[in-house]
Protein backbone atom coordinates (compact mmCIF):
# COMPACT_ATOMS: atom_id res chain seq x y z
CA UNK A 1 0.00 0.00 0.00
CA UNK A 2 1.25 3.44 -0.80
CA UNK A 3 2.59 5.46 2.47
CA UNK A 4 -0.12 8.37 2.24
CA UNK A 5 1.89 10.34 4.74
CA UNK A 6 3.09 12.19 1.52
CA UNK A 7 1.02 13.85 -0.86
CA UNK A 8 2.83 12.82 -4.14
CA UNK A 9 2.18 9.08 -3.22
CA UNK A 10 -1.57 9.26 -3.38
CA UNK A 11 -1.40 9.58 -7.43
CA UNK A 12 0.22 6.96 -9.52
CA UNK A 13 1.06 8.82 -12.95
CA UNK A 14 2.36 5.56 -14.84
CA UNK A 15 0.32 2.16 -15.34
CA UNK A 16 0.01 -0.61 -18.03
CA UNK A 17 -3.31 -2.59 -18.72
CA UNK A 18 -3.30 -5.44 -21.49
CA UNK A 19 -4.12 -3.06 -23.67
CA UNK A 20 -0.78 -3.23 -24.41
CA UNK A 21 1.94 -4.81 -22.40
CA UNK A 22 0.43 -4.94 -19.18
CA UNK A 23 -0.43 -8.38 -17.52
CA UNK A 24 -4.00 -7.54 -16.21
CA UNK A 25 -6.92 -6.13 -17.79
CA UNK A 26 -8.17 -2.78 -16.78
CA UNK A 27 -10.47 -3.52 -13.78
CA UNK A 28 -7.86 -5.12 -11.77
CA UNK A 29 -5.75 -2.25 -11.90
CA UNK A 30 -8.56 0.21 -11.12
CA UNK A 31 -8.92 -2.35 -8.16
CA UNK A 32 -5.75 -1.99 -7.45
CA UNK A 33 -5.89 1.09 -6.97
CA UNK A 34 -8.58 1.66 -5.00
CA UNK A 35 -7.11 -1.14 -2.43
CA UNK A 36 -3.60 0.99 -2.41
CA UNK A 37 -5.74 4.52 -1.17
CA UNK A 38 -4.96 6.49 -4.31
CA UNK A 39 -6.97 9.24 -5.21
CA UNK A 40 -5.97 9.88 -8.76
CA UNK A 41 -4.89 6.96 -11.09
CA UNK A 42 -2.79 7.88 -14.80
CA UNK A 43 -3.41 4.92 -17.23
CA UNK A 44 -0.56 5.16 -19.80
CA UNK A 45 -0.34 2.42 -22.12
CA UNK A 46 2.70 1.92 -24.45
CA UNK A 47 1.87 3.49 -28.23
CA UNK A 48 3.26 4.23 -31.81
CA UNK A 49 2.32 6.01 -34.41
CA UNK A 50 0.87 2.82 -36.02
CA UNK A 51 -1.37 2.05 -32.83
CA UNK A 52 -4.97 1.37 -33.79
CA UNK A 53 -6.72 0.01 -30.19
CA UNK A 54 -7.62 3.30 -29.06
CA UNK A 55 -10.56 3.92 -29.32
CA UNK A 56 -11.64 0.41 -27.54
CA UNK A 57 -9.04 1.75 -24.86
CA UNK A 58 -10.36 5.13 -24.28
CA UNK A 59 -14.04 3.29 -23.71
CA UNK A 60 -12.98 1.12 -21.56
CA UNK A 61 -11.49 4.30 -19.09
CA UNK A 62 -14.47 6.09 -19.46
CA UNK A 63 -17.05 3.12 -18.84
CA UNK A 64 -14.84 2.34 -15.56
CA UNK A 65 -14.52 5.91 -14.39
CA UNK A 66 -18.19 4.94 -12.99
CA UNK A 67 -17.40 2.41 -10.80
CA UNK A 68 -14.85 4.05 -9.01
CA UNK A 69 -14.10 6.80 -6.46
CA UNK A 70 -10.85 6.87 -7.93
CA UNK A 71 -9.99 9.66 -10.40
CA UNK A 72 -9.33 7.97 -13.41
CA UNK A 73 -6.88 9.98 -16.50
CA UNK A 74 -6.85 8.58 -19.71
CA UNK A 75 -3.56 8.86 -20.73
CA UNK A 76 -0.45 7.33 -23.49
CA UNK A 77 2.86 6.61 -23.15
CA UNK A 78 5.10 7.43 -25.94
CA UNK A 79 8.95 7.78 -27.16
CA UNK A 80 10.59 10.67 -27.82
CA UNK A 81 12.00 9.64 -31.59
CA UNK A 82 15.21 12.03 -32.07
CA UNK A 83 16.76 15.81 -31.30
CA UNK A 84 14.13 17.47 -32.96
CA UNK A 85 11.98 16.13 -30.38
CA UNK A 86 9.47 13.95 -32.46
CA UNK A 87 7.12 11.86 -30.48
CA UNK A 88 5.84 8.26 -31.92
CA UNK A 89 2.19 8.83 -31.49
CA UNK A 90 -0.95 8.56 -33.44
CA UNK A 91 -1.79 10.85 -35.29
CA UNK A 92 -5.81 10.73 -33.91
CA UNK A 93 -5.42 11.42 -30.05
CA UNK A 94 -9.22 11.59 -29.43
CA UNK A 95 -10.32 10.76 -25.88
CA UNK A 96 -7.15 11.18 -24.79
CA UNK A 97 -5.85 13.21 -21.49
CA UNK A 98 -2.47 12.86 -20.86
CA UNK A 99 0.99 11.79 -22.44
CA UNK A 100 3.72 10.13 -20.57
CA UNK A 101 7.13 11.45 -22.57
CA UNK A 102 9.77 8.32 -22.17
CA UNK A 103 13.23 7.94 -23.63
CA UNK A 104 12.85 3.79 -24.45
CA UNK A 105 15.12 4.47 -26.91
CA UNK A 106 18.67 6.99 -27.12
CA UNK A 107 17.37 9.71 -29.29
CA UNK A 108 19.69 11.04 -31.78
CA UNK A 109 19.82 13.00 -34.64
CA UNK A 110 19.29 10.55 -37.07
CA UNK A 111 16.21 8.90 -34.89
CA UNK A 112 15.89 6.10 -32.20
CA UNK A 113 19.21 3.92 -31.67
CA UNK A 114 19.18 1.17 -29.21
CA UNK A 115 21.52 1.85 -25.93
CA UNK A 116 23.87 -0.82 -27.43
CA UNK A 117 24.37 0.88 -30.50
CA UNK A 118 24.66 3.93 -28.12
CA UNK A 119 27.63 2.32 -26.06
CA UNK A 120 29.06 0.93 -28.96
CA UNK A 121 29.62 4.48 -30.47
CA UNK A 122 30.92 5.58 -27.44
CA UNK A 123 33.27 2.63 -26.95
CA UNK A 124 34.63 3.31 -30.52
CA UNK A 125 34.76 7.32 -30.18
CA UNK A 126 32.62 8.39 -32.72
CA UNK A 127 30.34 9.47 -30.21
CA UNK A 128 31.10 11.28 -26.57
CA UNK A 129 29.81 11.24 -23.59
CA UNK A 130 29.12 14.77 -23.74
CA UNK A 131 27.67 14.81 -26.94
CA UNK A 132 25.40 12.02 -25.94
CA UNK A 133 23.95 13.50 -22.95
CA UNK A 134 23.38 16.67 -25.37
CA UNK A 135 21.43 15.06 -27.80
CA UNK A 136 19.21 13.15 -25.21
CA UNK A 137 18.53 16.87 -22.97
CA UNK A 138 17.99 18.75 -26.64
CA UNK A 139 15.43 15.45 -27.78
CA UNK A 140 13.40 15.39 -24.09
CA UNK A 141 13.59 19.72 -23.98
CA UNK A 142 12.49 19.86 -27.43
CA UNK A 143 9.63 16.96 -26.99
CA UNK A 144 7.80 19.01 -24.00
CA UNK A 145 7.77 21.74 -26.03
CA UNK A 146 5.60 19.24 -28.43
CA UNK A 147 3.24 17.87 -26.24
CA UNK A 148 -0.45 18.32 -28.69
CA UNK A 149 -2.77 20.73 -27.22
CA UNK A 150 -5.25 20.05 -25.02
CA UNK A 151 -3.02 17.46 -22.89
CA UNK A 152 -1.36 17.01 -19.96
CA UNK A 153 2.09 15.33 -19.86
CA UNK A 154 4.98 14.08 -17.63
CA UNK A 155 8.40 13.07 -18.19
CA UNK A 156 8.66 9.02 -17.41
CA UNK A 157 11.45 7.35 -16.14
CA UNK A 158 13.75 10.10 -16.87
CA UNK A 159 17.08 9.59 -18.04
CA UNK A 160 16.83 5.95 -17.63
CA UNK A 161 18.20 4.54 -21.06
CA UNK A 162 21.68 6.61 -19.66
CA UNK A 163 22.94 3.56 -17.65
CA UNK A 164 21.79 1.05 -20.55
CA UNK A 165 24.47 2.92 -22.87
CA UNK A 166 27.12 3.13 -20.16
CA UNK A 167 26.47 6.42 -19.05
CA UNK A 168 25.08 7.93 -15.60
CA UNK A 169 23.21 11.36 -14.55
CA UNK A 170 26.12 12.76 -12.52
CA UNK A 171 27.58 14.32 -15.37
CA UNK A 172 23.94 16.47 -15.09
CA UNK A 173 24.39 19.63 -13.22
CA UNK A 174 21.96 22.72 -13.19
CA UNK A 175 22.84 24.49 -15.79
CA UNK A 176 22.93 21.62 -17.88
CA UNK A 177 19.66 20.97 -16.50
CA UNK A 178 18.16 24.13 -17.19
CA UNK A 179 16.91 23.86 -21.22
CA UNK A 180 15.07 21.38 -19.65
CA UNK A 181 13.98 22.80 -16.21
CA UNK A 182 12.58 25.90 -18.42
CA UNK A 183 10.50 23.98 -20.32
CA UNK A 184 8.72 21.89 -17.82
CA UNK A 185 7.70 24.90 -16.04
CA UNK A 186 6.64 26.65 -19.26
CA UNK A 187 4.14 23.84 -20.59
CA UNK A 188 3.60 22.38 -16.95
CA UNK A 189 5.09 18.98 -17.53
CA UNK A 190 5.94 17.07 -14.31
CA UNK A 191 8.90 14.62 -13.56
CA UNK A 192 7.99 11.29 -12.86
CA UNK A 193 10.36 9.49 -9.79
CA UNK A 194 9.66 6.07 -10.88
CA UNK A 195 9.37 3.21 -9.10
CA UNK A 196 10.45 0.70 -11.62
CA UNK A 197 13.64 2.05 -12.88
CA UNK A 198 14.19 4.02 -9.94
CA UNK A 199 15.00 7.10 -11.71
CA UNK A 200 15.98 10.06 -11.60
CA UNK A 201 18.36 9.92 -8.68
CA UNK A 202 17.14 12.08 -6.14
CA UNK A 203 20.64 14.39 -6.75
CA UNK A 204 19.10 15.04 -10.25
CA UNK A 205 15.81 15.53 -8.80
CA UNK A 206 16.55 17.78 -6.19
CA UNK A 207 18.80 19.99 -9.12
CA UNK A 208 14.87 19.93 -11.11
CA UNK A 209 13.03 20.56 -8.10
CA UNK A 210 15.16 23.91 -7.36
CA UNK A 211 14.82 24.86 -10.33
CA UNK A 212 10.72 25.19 -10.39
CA UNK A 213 9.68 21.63 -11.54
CA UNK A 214 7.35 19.67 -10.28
CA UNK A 215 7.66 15.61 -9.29
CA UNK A 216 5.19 12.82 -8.96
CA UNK A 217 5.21 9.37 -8.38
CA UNK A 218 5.08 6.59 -10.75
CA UNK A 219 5.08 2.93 -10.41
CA UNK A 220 5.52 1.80 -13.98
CA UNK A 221 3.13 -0.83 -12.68
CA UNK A 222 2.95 -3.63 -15.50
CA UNK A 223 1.22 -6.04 -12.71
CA UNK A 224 -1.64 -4.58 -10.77
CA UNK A 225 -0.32 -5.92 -7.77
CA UNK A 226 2.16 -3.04 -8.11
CA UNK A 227 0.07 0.04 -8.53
CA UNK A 228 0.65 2.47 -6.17
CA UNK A 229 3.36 0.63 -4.01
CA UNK A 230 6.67 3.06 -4.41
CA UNK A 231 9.12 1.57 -1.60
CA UNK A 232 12.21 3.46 -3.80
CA UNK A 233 10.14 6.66 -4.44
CA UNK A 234 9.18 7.24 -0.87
CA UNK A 235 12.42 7.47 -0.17
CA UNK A 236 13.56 8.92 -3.11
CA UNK A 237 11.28 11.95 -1.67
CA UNK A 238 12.50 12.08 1.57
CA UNK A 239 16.39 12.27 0.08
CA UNK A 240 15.36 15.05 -2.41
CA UNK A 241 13.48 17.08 -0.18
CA UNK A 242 16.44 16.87 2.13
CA UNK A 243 19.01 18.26 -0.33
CA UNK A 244 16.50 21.20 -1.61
CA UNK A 245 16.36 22.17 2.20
CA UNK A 246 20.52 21.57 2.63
């Protein structure tokens, strides 16, 4: 059950049905929730640009919204595709609320590469670490700033694909942070801690939080047994509220 005693931990902003990789159909995570004490639940199953099932899935939220206390968001979970900030969704959004932003993939110029291909570059020196982490900060900055009207959004599992390429966030500092910072604050686009991934450190969260963004929780729940339990973001919290008061 989520510890209530904070806030943030009575929303869960990031949860998978079998709508599309998720191992339980929607009522047992809108169960699930209820039985962890959240208030709001985000539903943000994986998409592409290619993804047809929506309007069955937008429905299906709607038609459960009235058997629940629980505030139930309709909401998509998408990749950001390359530095220009692209975002693999359909092109027909209708019905839906939110958009969780996530780097799956390492976005470069020339589109998605897999964090192999990432490392690989890196190992052979074609590619820096510096330049790397630039391309990924211009591709998420530039992909808030693309969010389509109407919707609200969050940043998932932030700079998680850096330690599948061989890289970690404590090259970030603040002002390369900033871009970034600015930009969540100008389209009011929160910064998931999640639970899953257990990202982004609370250092890099505390540097965000300073500089005017928001954070929420996320479980990343792909098991409804899982919604709304955030062990690692609890304290996550705790350790970035402690360095924004240092």
């Amino acid at each position: 059950m989520s510890d209530l005693a904070h806030p943030l931990l009575g929303s869960d902003l990031h949860t998978h049905t079998d709508f599309s990789d998720g191992h339980d159909p929607l009522d047992r995570v809108v169960a699930a929730a209820e039985s962890a004490g959240l208030h709001t639940l985000v539903l943000t199953d994986h998409v592409r640009a290619d993804t047809r099932y929506l309007p069955e899935y937008v429905a299906a939220v709607r038609a459960a919204r009235n058997g629940t206390r629980v505030h139930l968001v309709c909401g998509v979970e998408a990749k950001i595709m390359d530095t220009e900030g692209r975002i693999d969704l359909p092109d027909d959004l209708t019905g839906i609320d939110h958009i969780a932003l996530a780097d799956h993939r390492f976005p470069l110029p020339d589109g998605p590469a897999h964090p192999d291909d990432v490392r690989a570059r890196l190992d052979s020196d074609t590619l820096t670490p510096a330049e790397a982490l630039d391309h990924l900060l211009t591709a998420t900055t530039r992909a808030v700033a693309r969010i389509p009207a109407g919707r609200t959004a969050h940043l998932a599992h932030l700079f998680s694909v850096l330690p599948k390429a061989g890289l970690d966030e404590t090259a970030l500092d603040g002002h390369l942070l900033a871009p970034l910072a600015r930009a969540c604050r100008e389209h009011d686009v929160v910064v998931e801690l999640n639970e899953k991934w257990r990202c982004p450190a609370p250092r890099t969260a505390a540097l965000l939080a300073r500089a005017g963004v928001h954070l929420a929780a996320g479980s990343d729940a792909h098991r409804a047994e899982a919604v709304g339990v955030f062990p690692w973001v609890a304290e996550a919290l705790t350790e970035t509220e402690r360095r924004c008061a240092a």
